[in-house]
N, C-alpha and C. Protein backbone atom coordinates (compact mmCIF):
# COMPACT_ATOMS: atom_id res chain seq x y z
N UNK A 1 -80.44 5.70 40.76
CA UNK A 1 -79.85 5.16 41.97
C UNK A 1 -79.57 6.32 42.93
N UNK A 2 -79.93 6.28 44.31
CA UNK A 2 -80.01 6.91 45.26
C UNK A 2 -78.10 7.11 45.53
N UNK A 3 -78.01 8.52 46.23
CA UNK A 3 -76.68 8.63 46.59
C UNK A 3 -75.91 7.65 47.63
N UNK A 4 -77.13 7.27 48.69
CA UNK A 4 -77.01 6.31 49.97
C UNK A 4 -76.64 5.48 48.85
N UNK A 5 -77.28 4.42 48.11
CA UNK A 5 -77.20 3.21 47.47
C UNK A 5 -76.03 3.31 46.56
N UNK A 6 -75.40 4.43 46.20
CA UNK A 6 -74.15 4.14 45.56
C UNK A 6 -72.78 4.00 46.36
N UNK A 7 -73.17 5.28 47.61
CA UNK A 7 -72.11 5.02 48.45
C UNK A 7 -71.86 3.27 49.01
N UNK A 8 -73.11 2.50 49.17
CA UNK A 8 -72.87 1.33 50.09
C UNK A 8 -72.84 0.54 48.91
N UNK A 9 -72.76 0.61 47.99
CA UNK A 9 -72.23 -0.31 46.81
C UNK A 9 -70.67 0.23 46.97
N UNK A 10 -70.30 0.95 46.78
CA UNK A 10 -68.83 1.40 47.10
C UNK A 10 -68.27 1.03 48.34
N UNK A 11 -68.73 1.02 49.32
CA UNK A 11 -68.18 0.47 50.74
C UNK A 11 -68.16 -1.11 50.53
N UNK A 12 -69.47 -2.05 49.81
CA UNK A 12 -69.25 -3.15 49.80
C UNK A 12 -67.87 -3.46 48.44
N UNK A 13 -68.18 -3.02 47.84
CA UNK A 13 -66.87 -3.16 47.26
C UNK A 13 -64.99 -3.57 47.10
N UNK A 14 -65.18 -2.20 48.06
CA UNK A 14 -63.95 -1.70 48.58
C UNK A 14 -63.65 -3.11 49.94
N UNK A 15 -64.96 -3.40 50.98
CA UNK A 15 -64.49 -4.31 51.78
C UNK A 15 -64.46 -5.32 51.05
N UNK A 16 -65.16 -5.78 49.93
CA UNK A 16 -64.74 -7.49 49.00
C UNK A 16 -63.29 -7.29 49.10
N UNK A 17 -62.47 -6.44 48.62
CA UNK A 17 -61.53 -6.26 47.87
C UNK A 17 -60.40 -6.66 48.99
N UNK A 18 -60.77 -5.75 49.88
CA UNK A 18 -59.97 -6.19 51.01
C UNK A 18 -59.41 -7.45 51.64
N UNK A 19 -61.31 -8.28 52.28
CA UNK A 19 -61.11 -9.58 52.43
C UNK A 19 -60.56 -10.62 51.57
N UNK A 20 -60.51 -10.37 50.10
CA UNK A 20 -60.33 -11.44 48.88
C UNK A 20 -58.55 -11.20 49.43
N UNK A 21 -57.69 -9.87 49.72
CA UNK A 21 -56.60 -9.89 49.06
C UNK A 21 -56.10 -10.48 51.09
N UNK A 22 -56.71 -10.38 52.18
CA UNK A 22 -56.02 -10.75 53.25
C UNK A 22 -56.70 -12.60 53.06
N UNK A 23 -57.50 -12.76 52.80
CA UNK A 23 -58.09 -14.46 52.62
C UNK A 23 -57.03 -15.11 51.58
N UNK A 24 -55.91 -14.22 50.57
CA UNK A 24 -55.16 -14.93 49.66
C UNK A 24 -53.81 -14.61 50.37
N UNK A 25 -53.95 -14.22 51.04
CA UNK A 25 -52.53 -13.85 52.00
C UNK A 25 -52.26 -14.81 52.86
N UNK A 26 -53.36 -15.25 53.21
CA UNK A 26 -53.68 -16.49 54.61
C UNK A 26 -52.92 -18.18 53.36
N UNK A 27 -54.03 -17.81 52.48
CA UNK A 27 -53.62 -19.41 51.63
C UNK A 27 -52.35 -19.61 51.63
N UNK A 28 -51.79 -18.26 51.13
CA UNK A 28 -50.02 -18.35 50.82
C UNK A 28 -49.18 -18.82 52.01
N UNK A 29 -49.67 -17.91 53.39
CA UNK A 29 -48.97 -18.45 54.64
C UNK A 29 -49.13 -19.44 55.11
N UNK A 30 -50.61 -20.42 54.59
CA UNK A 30 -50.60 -21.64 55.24
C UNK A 30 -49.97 -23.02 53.94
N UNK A 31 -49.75 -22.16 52.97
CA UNK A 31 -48.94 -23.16 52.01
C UNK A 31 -47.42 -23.05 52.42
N UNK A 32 -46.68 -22.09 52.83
CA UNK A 32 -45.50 -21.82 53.17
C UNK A 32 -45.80 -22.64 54.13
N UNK A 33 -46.32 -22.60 55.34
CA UNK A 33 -46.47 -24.03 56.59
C UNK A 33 -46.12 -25.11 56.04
N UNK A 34 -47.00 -25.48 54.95
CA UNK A 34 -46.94 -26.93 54.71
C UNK A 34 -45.77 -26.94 53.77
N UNK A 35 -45.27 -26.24 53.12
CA UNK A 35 -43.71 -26.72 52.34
C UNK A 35 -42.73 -26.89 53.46
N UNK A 36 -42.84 -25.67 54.28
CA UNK A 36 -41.82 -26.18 55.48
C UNK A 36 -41.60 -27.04 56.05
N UNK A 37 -42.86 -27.70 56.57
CA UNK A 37 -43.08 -28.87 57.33
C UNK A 37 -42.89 -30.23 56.15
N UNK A 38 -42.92 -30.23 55.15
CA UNK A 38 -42.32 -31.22 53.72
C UNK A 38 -41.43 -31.17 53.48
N UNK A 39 -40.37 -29.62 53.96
CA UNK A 39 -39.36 -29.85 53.72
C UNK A 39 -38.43 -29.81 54.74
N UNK A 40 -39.08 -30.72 55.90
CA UNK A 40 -38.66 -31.16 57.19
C UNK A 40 -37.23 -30.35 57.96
N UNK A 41 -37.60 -29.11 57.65
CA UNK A 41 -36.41 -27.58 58.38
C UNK A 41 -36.99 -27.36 59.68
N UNK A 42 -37.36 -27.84 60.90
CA UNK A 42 -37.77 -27.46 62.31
C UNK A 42 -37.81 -25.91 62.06
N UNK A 43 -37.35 -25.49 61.94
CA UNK A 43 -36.97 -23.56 62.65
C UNK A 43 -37.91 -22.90 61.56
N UNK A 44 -37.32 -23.60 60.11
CA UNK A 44 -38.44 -22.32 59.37
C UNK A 44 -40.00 -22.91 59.52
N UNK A 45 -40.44 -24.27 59.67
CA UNK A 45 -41.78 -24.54 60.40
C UNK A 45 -42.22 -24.06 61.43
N UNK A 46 -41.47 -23.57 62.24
CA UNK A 46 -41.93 -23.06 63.21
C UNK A 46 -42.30 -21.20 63.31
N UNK A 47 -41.47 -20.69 62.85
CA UNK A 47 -41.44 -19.60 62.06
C UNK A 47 -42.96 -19.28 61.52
N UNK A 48 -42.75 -19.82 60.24
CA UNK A 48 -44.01 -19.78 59.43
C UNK A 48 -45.32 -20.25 60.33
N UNK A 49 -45.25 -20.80 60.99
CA UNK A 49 -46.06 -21.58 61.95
C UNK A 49 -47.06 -20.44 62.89
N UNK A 50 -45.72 -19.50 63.48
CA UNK A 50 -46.29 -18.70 64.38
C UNK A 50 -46.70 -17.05 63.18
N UNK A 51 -46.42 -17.02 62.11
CA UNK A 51 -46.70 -16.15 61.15
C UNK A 51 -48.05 -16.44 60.51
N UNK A 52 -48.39 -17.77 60.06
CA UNK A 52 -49.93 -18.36 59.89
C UNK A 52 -50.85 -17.95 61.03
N UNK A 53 -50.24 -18.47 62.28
CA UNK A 53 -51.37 -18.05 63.45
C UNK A 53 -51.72 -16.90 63.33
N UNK A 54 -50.68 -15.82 63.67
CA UNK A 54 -50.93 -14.84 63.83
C UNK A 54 -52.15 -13.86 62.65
N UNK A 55 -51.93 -14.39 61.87
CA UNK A 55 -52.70 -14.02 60.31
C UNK A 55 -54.07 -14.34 60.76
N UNK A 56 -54.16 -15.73 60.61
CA UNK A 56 -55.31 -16.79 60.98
C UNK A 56 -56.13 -15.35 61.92
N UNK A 57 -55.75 -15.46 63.24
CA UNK A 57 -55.96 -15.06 64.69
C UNK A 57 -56.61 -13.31 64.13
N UNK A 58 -55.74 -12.71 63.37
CA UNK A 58 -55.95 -11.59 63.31
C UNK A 58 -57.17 -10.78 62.45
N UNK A 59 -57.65 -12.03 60.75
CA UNK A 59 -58.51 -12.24 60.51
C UNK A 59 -59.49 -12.75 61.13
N UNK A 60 -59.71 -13.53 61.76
CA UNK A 60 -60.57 -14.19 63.01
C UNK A 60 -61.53 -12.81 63.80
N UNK A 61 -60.41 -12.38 64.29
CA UNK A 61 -60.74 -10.62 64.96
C UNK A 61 -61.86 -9.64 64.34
N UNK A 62 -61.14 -9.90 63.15
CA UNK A 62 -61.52 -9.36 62.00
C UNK A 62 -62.79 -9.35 61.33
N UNK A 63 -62.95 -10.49 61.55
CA UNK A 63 -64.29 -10.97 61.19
C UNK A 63 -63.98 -11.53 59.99
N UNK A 64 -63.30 -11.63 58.92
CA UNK A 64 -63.08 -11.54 57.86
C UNK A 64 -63.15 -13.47 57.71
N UNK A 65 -62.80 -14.17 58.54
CA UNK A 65 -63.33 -15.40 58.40
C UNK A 65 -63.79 -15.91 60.27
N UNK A 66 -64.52 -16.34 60.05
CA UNK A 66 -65.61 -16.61 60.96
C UNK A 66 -64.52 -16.73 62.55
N UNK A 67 -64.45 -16.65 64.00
CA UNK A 67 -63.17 -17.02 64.85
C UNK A 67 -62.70 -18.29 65.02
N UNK A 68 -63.97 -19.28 64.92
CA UNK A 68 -64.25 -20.43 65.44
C UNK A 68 -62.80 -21.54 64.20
N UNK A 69 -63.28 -20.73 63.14
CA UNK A 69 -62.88 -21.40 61.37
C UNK A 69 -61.34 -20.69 61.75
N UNK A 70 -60.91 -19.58 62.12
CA UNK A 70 -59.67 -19.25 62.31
C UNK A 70 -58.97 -20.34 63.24
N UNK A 71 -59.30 -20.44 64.27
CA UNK A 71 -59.26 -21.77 65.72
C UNK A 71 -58.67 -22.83 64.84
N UNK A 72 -59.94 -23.30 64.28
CA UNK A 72 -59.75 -24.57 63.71
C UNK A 72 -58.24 -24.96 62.75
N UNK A 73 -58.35 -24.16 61.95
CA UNK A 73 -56.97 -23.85 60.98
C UNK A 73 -55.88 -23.95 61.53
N UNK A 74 -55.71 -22.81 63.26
CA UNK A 74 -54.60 -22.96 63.50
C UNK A 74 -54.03 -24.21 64.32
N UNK A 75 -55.50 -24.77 64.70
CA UNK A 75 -54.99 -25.70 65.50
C UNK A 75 -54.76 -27.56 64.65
N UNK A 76 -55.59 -27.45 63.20
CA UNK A 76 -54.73 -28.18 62.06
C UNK A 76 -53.48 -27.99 62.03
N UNK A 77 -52.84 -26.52 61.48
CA UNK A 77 -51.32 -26.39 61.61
C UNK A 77 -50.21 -26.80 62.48
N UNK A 78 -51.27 -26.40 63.40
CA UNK A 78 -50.33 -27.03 64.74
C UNK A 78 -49.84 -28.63 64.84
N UNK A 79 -51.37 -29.03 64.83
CA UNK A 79 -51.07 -30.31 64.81
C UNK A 79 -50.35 -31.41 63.73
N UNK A 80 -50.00 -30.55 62.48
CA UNK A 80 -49.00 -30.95 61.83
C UNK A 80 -47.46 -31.02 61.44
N UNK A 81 -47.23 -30.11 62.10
CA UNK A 81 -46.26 -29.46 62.54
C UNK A 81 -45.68 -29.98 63.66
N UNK A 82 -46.47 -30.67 64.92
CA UNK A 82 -46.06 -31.24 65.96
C UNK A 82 -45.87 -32.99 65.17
N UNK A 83 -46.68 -33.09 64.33
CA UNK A 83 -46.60 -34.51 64.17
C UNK A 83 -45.26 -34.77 63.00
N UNK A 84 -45.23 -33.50 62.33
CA UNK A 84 -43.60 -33.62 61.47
C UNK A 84 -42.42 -33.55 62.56
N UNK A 85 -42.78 -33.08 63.59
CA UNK A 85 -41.15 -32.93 64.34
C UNK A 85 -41.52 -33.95 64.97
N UNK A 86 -42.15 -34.97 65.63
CA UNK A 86 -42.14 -36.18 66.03
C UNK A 86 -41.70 -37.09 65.14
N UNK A 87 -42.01 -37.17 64.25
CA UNK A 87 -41.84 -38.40 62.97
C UNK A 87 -40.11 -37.92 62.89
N UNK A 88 -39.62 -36.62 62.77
CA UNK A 88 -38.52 -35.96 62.84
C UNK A 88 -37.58 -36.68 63.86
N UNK A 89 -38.43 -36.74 65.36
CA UNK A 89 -37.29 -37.58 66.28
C UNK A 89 -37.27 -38.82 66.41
N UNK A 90 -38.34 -39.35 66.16
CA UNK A 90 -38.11 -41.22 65.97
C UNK A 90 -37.57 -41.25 64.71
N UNK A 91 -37.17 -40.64 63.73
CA UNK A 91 -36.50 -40.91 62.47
C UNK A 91 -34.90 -41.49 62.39
């Protein structure tokens, strides 16, 4: 094996490693969304809300998941989040 071909086995590596541990960072922040919003607290949904985006948004940048697929996610969140604090005021 060529020195080039070990180094870029090592670079791909090192970036798997990366994306796997910010792509399991994202799951966690968008599961914290949805307990919040289940456990019908306005402030910490909203919170977590703008902490998901920002994640989402920043991977997006990133490349690390596609921008369009970041978009989409945050604007699911959103829209659940708006529809728990509605159900929240006709309650």
């Amino acid at each position: 094996m060529a020195s080039s071909e070990e180094k870029r086995y090592q670079q791909s590596v090192k970036r798997h490693d990366r994306n796997q541990s910010v792509k399991s960072r994202l799951k966690t922040t968008i599961k914290k969304v949805i307990a919040a919003t289940e456990a019908k607290d306005p402030a910490a949904t909203e919170t977590e809300l703008r902490l998901a985006a920002s994640e989402l948004q920043k991977a997006g940048r990133k490349r690390i998941l596609h921008p369009n697929t970041a978009s989409r996610r945050v604007a699911r969140l959103s829209r659940l989040v708006q529809k728990s604090k509605s159900a929240a005021v006709s309650a």
